[in-house]
N, C-alpha and C. Protein backbone atom coordinates (compact mmCIF):
# COMPACT_ATOMS: atom_id res chain seq x y z
N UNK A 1 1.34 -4.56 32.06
CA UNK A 1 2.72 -4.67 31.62
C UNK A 1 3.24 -6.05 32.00
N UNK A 2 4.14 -6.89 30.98
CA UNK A 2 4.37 -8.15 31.28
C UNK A 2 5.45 -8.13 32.66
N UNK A 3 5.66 -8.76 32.87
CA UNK A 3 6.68 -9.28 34.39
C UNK A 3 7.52 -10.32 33.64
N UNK A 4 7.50 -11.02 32.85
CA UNK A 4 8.44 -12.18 31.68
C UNK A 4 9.22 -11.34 30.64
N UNK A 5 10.49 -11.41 31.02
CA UNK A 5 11.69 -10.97 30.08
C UNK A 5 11.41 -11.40 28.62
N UNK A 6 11.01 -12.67 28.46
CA UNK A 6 10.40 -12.67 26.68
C UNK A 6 9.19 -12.34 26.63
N UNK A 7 8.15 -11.86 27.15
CA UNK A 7 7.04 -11.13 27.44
C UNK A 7 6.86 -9.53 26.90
N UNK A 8 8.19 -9.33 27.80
CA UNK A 8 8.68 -7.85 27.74
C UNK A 8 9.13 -7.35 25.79
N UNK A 9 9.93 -8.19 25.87
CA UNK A 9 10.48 -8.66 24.19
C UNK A 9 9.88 -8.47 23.53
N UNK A 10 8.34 -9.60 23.64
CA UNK A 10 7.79 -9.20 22.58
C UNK A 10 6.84 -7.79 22.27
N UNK A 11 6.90 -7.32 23.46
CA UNK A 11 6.48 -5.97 23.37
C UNK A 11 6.66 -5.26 22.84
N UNK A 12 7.77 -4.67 22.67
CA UNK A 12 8.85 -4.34 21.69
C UNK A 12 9.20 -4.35 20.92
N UNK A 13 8.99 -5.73 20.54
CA UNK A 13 9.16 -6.12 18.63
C UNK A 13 7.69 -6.09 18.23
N UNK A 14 6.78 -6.35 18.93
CA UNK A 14 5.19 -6.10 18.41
C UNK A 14 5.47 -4.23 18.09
N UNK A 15 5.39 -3.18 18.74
CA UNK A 15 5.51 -2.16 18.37
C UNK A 15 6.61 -1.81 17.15
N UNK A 16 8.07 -2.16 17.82
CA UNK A 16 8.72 -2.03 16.03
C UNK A 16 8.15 -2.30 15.12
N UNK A 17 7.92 -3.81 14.99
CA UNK A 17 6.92 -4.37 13.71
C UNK A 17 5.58 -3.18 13.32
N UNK A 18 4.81 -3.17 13.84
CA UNK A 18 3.39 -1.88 14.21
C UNK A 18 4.03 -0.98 13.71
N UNK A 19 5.36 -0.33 13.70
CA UNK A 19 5.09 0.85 13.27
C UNK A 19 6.34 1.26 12.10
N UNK A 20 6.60 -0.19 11.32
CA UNK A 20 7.11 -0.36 10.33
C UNK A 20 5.85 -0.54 9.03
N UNK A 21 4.88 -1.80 9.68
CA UNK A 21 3.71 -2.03 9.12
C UNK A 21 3.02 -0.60 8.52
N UNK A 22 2.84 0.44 9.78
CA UNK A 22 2.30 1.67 9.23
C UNK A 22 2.69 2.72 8.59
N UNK A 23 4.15 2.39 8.40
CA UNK A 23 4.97 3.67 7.56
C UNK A 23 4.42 2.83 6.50
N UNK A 24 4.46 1.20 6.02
CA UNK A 24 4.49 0.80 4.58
C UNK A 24 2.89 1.01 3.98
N UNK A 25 1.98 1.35 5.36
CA UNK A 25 0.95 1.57 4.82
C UNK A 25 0.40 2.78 4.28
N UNK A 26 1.48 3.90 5.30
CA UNK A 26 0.95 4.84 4.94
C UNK A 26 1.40 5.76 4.12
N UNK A 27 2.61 5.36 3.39
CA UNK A 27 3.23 5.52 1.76
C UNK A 27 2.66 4.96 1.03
N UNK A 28 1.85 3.64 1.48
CA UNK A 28 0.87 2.98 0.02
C UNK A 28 -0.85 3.71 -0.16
N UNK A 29 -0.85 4.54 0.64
CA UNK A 29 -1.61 5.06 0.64
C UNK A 29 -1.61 6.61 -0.16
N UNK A 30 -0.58 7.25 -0.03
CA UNK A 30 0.06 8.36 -0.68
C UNK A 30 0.06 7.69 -1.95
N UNK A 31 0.82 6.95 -2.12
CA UNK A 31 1.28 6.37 -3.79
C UNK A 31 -0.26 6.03 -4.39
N UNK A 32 -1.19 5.54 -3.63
CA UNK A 32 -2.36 5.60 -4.23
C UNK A 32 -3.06 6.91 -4.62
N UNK A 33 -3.15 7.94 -3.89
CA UNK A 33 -3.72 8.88 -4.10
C UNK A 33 -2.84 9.49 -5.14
N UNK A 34 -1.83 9.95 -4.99
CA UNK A 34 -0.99 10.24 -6.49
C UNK A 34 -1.72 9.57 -7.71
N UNK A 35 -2.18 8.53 -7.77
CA UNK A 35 -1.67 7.89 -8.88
C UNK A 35 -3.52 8.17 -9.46
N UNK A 36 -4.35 8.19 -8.24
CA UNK A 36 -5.78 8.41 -8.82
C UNK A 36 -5.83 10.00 -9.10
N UNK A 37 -5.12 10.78 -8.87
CA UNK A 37 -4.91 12.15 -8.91
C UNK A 37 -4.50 12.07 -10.37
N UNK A 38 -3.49 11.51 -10.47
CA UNK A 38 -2.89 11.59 -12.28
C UNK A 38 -4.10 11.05 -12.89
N UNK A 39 -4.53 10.44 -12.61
CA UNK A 39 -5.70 9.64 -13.53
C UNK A 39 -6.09 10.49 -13.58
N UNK A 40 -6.91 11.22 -12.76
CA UNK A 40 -8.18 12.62 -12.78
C UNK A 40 -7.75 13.59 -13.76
N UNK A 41 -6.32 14.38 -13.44
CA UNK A 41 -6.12 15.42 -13.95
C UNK A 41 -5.49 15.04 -15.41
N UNK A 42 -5.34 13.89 -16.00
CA UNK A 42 -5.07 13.43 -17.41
C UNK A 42 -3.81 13.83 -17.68
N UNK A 43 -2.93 13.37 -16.64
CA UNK A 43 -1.11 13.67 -16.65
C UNK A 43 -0.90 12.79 -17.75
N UNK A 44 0.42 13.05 -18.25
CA UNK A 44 0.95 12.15 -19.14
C UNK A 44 1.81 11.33 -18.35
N UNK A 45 1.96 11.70 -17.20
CA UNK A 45 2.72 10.12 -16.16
C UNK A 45 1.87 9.82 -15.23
N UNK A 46 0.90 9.41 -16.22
CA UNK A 46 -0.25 8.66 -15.14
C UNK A 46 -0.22 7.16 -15.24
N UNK A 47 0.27 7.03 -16.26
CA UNK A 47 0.45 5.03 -16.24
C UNK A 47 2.09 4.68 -15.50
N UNK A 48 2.55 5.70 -15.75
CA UNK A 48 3.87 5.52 -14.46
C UNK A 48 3.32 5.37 -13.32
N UNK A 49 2.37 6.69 -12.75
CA UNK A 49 2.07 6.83 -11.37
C UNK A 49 0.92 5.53 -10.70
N UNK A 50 0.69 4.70 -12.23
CA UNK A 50 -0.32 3.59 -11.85
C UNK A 50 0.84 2.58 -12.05
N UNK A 51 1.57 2.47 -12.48
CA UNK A 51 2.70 1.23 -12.16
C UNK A 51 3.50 1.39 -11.01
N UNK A 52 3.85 2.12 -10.43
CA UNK A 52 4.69 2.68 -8.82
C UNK A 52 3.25 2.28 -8.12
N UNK A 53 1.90 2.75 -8.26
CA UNK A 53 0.90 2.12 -7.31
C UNK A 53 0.78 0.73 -7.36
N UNK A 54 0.50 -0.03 -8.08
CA UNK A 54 0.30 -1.03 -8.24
C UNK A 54 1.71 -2.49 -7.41
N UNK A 55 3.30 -1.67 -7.85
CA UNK A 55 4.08 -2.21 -6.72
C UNK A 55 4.09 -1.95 -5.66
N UNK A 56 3.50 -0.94 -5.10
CA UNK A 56 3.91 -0.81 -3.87
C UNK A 56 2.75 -1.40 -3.40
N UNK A 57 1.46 -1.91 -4.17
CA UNK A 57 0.69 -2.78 -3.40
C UNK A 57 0.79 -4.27 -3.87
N UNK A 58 1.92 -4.32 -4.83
CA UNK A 58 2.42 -5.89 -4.39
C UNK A 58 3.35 -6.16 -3.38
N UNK A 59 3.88 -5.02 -3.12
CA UNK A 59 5.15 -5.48 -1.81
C UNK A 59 4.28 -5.32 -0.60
N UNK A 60 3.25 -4.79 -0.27
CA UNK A 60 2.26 -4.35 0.98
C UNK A 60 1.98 -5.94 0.65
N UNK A 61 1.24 -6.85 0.42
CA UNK A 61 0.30 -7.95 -0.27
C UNK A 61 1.83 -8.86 0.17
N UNK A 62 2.76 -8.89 -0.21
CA UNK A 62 3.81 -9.87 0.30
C UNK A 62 4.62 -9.75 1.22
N UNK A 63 4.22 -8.86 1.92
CA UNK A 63 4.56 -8.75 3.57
C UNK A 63 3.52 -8.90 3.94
N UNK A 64 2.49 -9.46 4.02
CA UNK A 64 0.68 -9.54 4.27
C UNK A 64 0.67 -8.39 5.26
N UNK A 65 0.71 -7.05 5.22
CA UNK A 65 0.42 -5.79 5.32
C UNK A 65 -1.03 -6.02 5.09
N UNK A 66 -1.12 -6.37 3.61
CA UNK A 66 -2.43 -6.03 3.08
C UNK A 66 -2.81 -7.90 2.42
N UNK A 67 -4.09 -8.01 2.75
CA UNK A 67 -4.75 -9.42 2.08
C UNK A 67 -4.62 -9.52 0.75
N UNK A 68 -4.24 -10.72 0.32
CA UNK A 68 -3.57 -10.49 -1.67
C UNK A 68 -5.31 -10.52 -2.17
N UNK A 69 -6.41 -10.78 -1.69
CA UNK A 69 -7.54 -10.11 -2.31
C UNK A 69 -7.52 -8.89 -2.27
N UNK A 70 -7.37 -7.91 -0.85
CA UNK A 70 -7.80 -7.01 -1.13
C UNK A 70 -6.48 -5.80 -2.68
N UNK A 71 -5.33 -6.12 -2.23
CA UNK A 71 -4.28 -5.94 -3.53
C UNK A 71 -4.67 -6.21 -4.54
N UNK A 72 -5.34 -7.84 -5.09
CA UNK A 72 -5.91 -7.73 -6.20
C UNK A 72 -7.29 -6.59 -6.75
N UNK A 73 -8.02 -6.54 -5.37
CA UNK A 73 -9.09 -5.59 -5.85
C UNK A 73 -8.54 -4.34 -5.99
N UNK A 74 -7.82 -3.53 -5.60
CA UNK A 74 -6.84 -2.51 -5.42
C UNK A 74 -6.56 -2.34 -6.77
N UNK A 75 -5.48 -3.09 -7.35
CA UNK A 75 -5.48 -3.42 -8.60
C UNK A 75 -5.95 -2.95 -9.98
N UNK A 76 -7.31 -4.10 -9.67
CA UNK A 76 -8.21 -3.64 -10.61
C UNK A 76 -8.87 -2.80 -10.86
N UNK A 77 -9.34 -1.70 -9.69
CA UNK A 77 -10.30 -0.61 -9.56
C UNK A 77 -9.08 0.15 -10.32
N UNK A 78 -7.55 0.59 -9.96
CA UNK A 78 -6.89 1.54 -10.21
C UNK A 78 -6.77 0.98 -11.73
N UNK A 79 -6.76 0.27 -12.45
CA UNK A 79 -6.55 -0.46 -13.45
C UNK A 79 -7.83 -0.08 -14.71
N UNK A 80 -9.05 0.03 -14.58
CA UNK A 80 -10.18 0.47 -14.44
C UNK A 80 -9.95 1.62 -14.85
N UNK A 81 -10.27 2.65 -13.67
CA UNK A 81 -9.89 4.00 -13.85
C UNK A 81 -9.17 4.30 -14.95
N UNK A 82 -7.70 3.56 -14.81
CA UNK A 82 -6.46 4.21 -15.90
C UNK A 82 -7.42 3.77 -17.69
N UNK A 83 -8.12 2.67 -17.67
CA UNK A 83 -8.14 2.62 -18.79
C UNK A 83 -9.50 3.64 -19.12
N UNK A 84 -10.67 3.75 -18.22
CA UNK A 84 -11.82 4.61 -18.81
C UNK A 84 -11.09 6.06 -19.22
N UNK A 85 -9.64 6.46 -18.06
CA UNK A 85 -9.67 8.08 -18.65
C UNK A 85 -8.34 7.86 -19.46
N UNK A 86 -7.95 6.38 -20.11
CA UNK A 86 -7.53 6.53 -21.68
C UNK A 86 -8.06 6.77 -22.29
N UNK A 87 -9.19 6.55 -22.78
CA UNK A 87 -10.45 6.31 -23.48
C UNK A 87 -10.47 7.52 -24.57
């Protein structure tokens, strides 16, 4: 445990931050699975549920939550999917 009053600080804001980071991750994670779920079951708001995925992994990607490669690959796989089960 630090003994430095801005030590202490950042302790604190490291955990706030940590566990802001993981709520945004772990709604982008939900919003993903929704959205490969609509794909599967051939919803008719499945290109909705792939456009709500796809922002919420551009806002993850511009809070660098997430690496803008791995968002772009994200992306494309869900992107992929939506178009083979247009098909």
């Amino acid at each position: 445990m630090p003994n430095i009053k801005s030590a202490k600080k950042r302790v604190l804001v490291t955990e706030k931050k940590a566990l802001q980071n993981k709520i945004v991750k772990t709604n982008l994670k939900t919003v993903l699975k929704k959205a490969e779920a609509a794909i599967a079951a051939g919803s008719e708001d499945r290109a909705e549920a792939v456009r709500v995925a796809v922002k919420k992994i551009d806002q993850a990607a511009a809070k660098k939550i997430m690496h803008k490669n791995t968002a772009a690959h994200k992306k494309s796989a869900l992107m992929r999917k939506l178009a083979a089960a247009s098909k």
